[in-house]
C-alpha atoms as a PDB file:
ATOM      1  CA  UNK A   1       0.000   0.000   0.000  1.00  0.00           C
ATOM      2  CA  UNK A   2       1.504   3.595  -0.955  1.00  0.00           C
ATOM      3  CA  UNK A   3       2.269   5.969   1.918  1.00  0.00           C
ATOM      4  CA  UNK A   4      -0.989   8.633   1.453  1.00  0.00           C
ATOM      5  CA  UNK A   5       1.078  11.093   3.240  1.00  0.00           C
ATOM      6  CA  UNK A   6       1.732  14.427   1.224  1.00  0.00           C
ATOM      7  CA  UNK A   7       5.338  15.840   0.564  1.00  0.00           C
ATOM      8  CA  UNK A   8       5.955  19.172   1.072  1.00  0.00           C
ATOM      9  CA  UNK A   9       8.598  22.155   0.093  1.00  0.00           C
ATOM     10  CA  UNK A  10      10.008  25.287   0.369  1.00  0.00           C
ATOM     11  CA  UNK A  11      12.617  27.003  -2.165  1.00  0.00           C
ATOM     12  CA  UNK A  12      15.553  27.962  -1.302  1.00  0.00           C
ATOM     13  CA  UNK A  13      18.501  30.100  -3.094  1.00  0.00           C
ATOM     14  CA  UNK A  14      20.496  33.033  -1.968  1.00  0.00           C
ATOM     15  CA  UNK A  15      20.212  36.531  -2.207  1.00  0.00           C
ATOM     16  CA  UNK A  16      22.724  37.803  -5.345  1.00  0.00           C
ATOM     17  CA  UNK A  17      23.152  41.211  -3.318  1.00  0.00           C
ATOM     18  CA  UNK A  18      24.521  39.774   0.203  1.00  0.00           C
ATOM     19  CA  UNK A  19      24.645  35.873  -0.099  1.00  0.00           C
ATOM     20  CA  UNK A  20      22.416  35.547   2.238  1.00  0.00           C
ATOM     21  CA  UNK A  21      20.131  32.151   2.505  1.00  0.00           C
ATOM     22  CA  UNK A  22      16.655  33.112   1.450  1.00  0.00           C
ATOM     23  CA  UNK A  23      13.207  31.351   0.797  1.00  0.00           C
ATOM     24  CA  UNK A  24      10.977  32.246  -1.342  1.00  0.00           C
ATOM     25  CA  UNK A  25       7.156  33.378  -0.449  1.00  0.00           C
ATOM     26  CA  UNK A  26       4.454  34.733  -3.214  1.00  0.00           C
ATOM     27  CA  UNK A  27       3.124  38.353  -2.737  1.00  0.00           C
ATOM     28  CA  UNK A  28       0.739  39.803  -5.043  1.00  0.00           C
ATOM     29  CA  UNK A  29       1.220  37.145  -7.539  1.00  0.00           C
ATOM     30  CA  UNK A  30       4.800  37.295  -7.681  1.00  0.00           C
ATOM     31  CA  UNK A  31       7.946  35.915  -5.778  1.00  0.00           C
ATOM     32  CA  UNK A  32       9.499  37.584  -2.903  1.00  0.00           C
ATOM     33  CA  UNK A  33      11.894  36.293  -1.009  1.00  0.00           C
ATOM     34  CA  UNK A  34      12.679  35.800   2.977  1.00  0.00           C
ATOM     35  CA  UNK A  35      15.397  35.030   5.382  1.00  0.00           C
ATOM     36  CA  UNK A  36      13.353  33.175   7.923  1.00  0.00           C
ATOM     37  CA  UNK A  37      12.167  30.064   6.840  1.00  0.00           C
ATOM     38  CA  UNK A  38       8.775  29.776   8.839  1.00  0.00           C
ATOM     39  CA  UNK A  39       7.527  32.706   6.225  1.00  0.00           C
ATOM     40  CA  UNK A  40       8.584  30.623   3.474  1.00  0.00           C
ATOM     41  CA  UNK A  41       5.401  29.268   1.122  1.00  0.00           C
ATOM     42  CA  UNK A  42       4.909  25.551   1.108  1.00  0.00           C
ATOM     43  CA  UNK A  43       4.592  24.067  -2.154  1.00  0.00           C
ATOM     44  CA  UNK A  44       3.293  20.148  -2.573  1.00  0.00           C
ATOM     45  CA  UNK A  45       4.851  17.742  -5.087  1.00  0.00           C
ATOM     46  CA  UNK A  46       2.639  18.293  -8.215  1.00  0.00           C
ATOM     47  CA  UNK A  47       3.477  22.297  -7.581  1.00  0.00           C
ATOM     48  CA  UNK A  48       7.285  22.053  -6.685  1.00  0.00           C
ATOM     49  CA  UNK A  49       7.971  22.715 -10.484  1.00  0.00           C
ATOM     50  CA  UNK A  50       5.771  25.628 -11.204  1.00  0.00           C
ATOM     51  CA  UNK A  51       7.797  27.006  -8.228  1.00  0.00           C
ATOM     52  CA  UNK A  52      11.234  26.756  -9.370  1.00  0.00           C
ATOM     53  CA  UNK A  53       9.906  28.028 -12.543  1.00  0.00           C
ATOM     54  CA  UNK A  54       8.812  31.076 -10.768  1.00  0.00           C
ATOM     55  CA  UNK A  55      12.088  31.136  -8.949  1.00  0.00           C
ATOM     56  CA  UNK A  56      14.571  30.946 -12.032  1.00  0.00           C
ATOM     57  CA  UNK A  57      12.671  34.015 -13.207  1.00  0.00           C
ATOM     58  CA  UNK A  58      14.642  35.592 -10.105  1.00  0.00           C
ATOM     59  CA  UNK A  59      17.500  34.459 -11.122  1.00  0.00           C
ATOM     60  CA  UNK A  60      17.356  35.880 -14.927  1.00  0.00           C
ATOM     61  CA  UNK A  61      16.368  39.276 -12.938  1.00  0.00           C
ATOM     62  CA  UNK A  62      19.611  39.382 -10.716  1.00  0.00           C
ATOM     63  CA  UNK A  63      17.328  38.622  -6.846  1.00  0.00           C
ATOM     64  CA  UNK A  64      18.475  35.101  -6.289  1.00  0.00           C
ATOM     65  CA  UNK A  65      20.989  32.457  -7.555  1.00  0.00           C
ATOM     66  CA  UNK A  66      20.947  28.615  -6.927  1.00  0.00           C
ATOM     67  CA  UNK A  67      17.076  28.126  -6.163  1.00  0.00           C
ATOM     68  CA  UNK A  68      16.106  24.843  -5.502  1.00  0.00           C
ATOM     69  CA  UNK A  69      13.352  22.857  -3.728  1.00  0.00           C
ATOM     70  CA  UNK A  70      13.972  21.451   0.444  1.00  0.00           C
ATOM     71  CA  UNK A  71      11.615  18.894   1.390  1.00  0.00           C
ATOM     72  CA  UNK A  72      10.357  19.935   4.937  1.00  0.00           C
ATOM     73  CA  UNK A  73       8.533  19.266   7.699  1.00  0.00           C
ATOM     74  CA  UNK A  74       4.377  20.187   8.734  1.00  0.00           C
ATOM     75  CA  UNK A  75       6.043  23.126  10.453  1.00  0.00           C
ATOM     76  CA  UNK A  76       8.357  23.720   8.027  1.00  0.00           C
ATOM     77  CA  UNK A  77      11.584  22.711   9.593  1.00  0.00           C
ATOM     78  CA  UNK A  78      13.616  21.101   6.842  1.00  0.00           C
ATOM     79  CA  UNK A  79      14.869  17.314   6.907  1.00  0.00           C
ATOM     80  CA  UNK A  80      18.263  17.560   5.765  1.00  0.00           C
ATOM     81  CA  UNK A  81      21.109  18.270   7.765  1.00  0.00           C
ATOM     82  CA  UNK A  82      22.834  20.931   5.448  1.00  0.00           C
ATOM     83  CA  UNK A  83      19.109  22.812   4.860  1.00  0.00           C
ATOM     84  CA  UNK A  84      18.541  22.821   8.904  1.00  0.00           C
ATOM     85  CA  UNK A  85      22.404  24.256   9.445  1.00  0.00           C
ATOM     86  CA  UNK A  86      21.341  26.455   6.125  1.00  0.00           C
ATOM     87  CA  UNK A  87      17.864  27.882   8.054  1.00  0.00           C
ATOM     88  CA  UNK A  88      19.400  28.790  11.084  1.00  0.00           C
ATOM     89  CA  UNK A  89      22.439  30.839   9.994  1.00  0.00           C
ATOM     90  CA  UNK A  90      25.777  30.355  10.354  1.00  0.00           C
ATOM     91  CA  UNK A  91      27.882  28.234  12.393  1.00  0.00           C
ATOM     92  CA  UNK A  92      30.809  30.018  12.853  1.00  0.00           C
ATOM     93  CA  UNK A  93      30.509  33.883  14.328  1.00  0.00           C
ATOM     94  CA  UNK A  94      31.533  36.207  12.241  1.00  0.00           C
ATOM     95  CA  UNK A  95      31.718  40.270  11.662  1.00  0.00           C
ATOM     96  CA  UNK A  96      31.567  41.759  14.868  1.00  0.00           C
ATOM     97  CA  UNK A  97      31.142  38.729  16.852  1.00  0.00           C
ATOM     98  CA  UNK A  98      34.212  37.015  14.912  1.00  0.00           C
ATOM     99  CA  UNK A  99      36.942  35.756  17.611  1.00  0.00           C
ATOM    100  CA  UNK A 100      40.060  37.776  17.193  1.00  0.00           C
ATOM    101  CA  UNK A 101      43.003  35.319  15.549  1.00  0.00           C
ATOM    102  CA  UNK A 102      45.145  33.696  17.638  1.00  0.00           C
ATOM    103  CA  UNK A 103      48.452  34.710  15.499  1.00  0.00           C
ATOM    104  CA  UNK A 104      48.858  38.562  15.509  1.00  0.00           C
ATOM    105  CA  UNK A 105      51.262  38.336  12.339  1.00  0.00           C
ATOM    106  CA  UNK A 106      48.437  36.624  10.194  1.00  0.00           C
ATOM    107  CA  UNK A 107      46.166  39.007   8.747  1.00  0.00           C
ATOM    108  CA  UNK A 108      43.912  39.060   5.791  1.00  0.00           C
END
């Protein structure tokens, strides 16, 4: 018997201006894009196309590169390990909250 549970995404890509990790979320019949996950659209199988359809169109515009589908949770939380390290920033601090390097002659 086939599993009658539905699969669900989100797509993903980054923003072309910062890098940042964005997800994208329609708005007046257009895409839009957002860094926090849980304001992401949802987007079932038979619709996941259509989406990354919409998404390239970002790309050919200069928003977004990379844009690609996640499968996710009900809530959606991803289920990969790279997408969940992806949606909740980085690992290592950086900018102001970088650690100062341990060798004063290296710089950058």
């Amino acid at each position: 018997m086939a599993d009658s549970q539905e699969t669900y995404y989100v797509i993903t890509a980054n923003r072309l201006v910062e890098g940042d990790v964005v997800y994208m979320a329609e708005k007046d019949g257009g895409a839009t894009w957002v860094t926090d996950i849980a304001n992401a659209d949802t987007f079932p199988t038979e619709e996941r196309g259509g989406a990354i359809i919409q998404a390239e169109g970002c790309v050919q515009s200069n928003v977004v590169i990379g844009p690609y589908a996640v499968e996710i949770t009900g809530k959606n939380a991803p289920l990969g390990t790279k997408e969940k390290i992806r949606s909740e920033g980085p690992t290592v601090p950086h900018g102001g909250h970088a650690m100062p390097s341990v060798n004063p002659d290296y710089s950058i």
